[in-house]
N, C-alpha and C. Protein backbone atom coordinates (compact mmCIF):
# COMPACT_ATOMS: atom_id res chain seq x y z
N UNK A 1 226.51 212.80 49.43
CA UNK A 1 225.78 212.34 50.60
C UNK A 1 224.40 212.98 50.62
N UNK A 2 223.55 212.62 51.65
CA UNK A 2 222.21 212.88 51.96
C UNK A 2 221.92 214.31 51.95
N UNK A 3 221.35 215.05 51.79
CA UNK A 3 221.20 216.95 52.27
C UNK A 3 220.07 217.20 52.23
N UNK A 4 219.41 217.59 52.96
CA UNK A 4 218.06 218.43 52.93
C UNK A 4 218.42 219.72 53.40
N UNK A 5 218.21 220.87 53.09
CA UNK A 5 218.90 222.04 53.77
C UNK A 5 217.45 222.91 53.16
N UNK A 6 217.27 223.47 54.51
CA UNK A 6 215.96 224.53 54.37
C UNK A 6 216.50 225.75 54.30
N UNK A 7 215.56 226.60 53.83
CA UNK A 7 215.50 227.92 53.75
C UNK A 7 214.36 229.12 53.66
N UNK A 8 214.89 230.26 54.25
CA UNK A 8 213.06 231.20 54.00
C UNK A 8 213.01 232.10 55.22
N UNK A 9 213.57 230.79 56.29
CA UNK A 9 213.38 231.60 57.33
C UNK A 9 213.80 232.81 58.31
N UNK A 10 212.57 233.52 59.05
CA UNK A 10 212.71 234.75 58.96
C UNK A 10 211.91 235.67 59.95
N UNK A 11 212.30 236.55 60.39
CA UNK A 11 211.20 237.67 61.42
C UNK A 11 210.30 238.31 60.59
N UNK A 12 208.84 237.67 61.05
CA UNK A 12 207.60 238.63 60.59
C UNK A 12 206.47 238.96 61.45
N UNK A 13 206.13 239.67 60.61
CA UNK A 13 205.02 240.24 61.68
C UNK A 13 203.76 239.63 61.54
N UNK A 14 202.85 239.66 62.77
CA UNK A 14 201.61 238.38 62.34
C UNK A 14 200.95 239.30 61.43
N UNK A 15 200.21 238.01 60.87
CA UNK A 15 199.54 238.04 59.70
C UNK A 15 200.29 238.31 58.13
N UNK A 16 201.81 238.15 58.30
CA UNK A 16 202.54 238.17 57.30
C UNK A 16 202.84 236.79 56.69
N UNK A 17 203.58 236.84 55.49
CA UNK A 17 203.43 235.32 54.98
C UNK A 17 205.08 235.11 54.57
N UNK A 18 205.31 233.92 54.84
CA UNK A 18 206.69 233.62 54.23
C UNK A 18 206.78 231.96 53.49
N UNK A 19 207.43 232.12 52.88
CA UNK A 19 207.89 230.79 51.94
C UNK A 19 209.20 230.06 51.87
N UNK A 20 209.30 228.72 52.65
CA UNK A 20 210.23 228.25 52.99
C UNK A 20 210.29 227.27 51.62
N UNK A 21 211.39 226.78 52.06
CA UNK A 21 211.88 225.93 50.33
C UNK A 21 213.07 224.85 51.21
N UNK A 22 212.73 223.88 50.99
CA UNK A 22 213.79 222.41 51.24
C UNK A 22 214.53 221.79 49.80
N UNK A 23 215.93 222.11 49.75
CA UNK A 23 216.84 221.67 48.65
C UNK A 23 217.20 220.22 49.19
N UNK A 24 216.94 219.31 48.07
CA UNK A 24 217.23 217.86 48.30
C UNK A 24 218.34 217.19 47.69
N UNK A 25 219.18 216.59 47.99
CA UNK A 25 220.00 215.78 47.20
C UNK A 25 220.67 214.37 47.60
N UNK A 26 221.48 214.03 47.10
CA UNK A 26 221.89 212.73 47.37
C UNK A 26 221.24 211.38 47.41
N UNK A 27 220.38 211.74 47.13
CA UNK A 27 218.88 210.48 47.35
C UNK A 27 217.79 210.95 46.56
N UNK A 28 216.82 209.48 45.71
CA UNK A 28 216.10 209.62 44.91
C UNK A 28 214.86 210.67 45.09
N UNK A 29 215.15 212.07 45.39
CA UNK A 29 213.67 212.94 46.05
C UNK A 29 212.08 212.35 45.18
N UNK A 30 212.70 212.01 44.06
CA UNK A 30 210.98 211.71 43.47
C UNK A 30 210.15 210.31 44.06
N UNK A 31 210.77 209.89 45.01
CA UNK A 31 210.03 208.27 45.09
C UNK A 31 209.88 208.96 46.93
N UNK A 32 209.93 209.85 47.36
CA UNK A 32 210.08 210.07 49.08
C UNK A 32 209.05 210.95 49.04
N UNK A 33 207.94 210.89 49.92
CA UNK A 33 206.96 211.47 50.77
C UNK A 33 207.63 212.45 51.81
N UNK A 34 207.43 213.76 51.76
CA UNK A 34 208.35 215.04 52.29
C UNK A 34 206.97 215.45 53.14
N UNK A 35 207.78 215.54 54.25
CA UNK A 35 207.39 216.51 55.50
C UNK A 35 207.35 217.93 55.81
N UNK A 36 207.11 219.01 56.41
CA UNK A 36 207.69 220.03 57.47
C UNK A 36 206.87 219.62 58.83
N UNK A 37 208.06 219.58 59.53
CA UNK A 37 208.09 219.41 60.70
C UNK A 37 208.28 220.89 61.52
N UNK A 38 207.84 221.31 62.55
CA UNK A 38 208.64 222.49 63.88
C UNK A 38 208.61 222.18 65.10
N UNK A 39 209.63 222.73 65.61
CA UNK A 39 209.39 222.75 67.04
C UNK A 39 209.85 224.02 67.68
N UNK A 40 208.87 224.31 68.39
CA UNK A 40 208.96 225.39 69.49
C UNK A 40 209.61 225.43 70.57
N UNK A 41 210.06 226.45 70.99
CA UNK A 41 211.18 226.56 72.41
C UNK A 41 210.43 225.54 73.19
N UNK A 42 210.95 224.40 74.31
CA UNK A 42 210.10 223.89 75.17
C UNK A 42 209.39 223.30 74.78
N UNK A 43 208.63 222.73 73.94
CA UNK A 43 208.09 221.67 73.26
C UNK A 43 208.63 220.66 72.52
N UNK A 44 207.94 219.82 72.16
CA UNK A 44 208.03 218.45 71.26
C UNK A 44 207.61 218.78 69.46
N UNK A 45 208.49 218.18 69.06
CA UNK A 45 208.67 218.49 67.63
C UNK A 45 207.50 217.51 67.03
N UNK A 46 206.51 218.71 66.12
CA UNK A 46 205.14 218.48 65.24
C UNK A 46 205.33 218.49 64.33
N UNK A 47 204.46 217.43 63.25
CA UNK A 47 204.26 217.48 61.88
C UNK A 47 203.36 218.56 61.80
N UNK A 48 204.03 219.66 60.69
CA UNK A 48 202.85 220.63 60.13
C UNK A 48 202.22 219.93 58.78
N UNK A 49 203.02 219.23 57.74
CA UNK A 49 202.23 219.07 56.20
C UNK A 49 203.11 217.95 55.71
N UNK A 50 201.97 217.14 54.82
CA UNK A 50 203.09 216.65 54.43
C UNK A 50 202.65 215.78 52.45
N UNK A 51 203.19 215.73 52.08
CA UNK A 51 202.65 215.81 50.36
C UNK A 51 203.37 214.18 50.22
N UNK A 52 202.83 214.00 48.81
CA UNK A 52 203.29 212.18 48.40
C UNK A 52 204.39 212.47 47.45
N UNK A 53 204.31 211.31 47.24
CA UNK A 53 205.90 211.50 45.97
C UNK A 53 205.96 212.13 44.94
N UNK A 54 204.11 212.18 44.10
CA UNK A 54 204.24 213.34 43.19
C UNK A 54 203.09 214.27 43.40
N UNK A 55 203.04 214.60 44.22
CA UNK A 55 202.55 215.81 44.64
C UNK A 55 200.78 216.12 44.38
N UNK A 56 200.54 214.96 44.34
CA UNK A 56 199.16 214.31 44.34
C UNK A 56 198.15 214.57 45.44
N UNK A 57 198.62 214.37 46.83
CA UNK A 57 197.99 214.28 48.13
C UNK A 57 198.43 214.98 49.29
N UNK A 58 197.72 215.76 50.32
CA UNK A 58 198.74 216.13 50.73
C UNK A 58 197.67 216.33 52.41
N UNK A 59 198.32 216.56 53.42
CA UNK A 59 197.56 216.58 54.72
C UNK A 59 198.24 217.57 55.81
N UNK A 60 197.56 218.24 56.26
CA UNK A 60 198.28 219.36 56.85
C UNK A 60 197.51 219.19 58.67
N UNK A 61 198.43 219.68 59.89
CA UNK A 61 197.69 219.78 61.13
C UNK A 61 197.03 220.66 60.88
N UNK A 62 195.57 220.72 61.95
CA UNK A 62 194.49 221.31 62.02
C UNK A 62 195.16 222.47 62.04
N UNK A 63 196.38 223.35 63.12
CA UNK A 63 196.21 224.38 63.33
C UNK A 63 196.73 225.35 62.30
N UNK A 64 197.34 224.46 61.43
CA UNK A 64 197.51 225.38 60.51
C UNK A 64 197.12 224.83 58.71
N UNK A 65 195.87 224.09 58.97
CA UNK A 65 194.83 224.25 57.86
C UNK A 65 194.33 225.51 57.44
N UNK A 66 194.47 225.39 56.05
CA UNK A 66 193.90 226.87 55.65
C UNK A 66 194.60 227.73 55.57
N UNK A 67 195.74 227.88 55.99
CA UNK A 67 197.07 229.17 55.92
C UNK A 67 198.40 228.77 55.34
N UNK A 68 198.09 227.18 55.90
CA UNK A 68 199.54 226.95 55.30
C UNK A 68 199.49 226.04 53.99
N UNK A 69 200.25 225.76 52.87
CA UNK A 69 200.30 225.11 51.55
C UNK A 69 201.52 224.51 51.22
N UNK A 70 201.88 223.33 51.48
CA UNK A 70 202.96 222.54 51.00
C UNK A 70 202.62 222.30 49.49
N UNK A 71 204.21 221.93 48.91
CA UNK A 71 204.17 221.84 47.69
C UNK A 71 205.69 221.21 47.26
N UNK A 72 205.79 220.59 46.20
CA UNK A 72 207.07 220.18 45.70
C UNK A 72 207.52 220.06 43.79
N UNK A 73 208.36 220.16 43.79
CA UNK A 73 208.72 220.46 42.26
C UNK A 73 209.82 219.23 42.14
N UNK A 74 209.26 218.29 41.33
CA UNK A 74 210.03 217.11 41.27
C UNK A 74 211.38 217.50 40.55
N UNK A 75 211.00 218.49 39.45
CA UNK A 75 212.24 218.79 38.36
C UNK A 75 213.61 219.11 39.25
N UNK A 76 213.42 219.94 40.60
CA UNK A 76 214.13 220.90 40.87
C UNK A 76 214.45 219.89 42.48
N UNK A 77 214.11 219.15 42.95
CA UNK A 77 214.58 218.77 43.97
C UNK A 77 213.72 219.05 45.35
N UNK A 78 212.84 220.10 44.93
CA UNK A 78 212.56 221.17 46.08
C UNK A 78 211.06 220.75 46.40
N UNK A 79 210.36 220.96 48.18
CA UNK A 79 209.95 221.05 48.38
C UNK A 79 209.45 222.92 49.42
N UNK A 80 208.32 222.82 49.56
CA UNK A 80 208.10 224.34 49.73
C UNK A 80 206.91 224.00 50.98
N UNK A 81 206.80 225.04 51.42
CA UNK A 81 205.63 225.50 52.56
C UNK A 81 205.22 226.81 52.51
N UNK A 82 204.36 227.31 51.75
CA UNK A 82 203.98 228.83 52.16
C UNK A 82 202.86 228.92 53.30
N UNK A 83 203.27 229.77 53.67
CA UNK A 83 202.79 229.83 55.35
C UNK A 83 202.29 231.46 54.88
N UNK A 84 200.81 231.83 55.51
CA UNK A 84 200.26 232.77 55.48
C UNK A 84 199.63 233.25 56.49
N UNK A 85 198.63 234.68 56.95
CA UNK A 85 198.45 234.97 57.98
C UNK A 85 199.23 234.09 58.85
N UNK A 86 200.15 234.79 59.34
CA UNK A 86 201.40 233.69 60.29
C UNK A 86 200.89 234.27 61.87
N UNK A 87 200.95 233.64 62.96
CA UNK A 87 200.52 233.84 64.27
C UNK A 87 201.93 233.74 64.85
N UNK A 88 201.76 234.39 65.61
CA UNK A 88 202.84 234.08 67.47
C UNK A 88 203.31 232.66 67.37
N UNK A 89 202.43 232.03 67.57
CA UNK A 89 202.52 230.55 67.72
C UNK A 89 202.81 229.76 66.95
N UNK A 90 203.38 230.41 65.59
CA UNK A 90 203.74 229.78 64.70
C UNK A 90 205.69 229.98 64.52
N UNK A 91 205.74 230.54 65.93
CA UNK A 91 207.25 230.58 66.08
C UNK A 91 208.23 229.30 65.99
N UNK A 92 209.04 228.79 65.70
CA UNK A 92 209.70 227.58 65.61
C UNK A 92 210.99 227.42 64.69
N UNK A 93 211.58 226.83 65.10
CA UNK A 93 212.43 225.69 63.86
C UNK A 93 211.84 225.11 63.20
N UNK A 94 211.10 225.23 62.00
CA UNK A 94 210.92 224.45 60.81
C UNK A 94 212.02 223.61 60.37
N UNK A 95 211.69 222.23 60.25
CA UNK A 95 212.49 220.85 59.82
C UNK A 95 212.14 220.49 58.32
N UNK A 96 212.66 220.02 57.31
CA UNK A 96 211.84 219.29 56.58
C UNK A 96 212.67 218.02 56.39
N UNK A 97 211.64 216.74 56.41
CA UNK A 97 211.73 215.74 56.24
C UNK A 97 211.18 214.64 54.94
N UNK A 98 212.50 213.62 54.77
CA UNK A 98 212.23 212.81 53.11
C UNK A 98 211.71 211.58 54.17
N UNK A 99 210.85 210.23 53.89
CA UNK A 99 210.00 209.69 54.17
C UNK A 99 210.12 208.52 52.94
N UNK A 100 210.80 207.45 52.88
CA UNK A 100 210.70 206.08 51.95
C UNK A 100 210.67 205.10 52.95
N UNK A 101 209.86 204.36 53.19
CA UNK A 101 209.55 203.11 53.62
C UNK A 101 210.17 203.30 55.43
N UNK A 102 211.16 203.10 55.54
CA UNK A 102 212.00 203.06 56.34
C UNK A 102 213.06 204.28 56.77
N UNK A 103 213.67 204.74 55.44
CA UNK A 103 214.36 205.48 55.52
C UNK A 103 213.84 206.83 55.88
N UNK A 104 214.80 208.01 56.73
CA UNK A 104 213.68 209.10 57.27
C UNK A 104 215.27 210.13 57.09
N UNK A 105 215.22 211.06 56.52
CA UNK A 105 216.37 212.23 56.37
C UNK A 105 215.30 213.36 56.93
N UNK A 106 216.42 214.09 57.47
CA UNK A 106 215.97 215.08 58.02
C UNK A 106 217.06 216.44 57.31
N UNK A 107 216.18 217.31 57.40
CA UNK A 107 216.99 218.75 57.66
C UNK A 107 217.83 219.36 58.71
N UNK A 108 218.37 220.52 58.96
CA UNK A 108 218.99 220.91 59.68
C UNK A 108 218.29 222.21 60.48
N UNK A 109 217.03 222.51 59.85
CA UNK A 109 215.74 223.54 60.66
C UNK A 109 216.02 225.18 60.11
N UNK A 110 215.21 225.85 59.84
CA UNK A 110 215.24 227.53 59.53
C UNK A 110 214.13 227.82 60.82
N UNK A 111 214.76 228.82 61.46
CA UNK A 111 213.79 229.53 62.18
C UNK A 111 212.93 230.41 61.54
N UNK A 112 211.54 230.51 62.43
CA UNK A 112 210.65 231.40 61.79
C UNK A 112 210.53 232.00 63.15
N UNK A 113 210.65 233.34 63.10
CA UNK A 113 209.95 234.29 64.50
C UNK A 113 208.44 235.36 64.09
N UNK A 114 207.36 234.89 64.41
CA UNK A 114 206.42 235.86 64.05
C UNK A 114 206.48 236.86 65.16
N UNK A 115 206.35 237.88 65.59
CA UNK A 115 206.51 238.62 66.34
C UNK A 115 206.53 240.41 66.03
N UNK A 116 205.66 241.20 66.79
CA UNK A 116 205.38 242.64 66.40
C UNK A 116 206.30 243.05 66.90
């Protein structure tokens, strides 16, 4: 069956960096446009980044242009997010999401807590 299952996440301190990783299976990962998604306590769930099928293009939200770097390894299934100088506000459930036409799989979320 379908699986996206994240991983990485973790308590840091701001301005620390962590690297999340999305394991894919059950479905063709090389033809799907991959997401990370978060959402914060009390808020509505945001696209942070998101890359093409081979890892060609890629578009990230403003607030975390410049710190953060999606990436994917077709061989291995995996997509990635390294997240750097990390802020407060970058607290959340990280999601990652596969993206074909129609079809939309989701993850099951890793928390990230930045916090001193």
């Amino acid at each position: 069956q379908v699986q996206l299952v994240e991983s990485g996440g973790d308590l840091v301190q701001p301005g620390g960096s962590l690297r999340l990783s999305c394991a894919a299976s059950g479905f063709t990962f090389t033809i799907y446009a991959m997401s990370w998604y978060r959402q914060a306590p009390g808020k509505e769930r945001e696209l942070v980044a998101t890359i093409n099928s081979v890892g060609g293009s890629t578009s990230y939200a403003d607030s975390v242009k410049g710190r953060f770097t999606i990436s994917r390894d077709n061989a291995k299934n995996t997509v990635y997010l390294q997240m750097n100088s990390l802020k407060p506000e970058d607290t959340a459930v990280y999601y990652c999401r596969g993206t074909y036409g129609s079809r939309r799989f989701w993850g099951q979320g890793t928390q990230v807590t930045v916090s001193s």
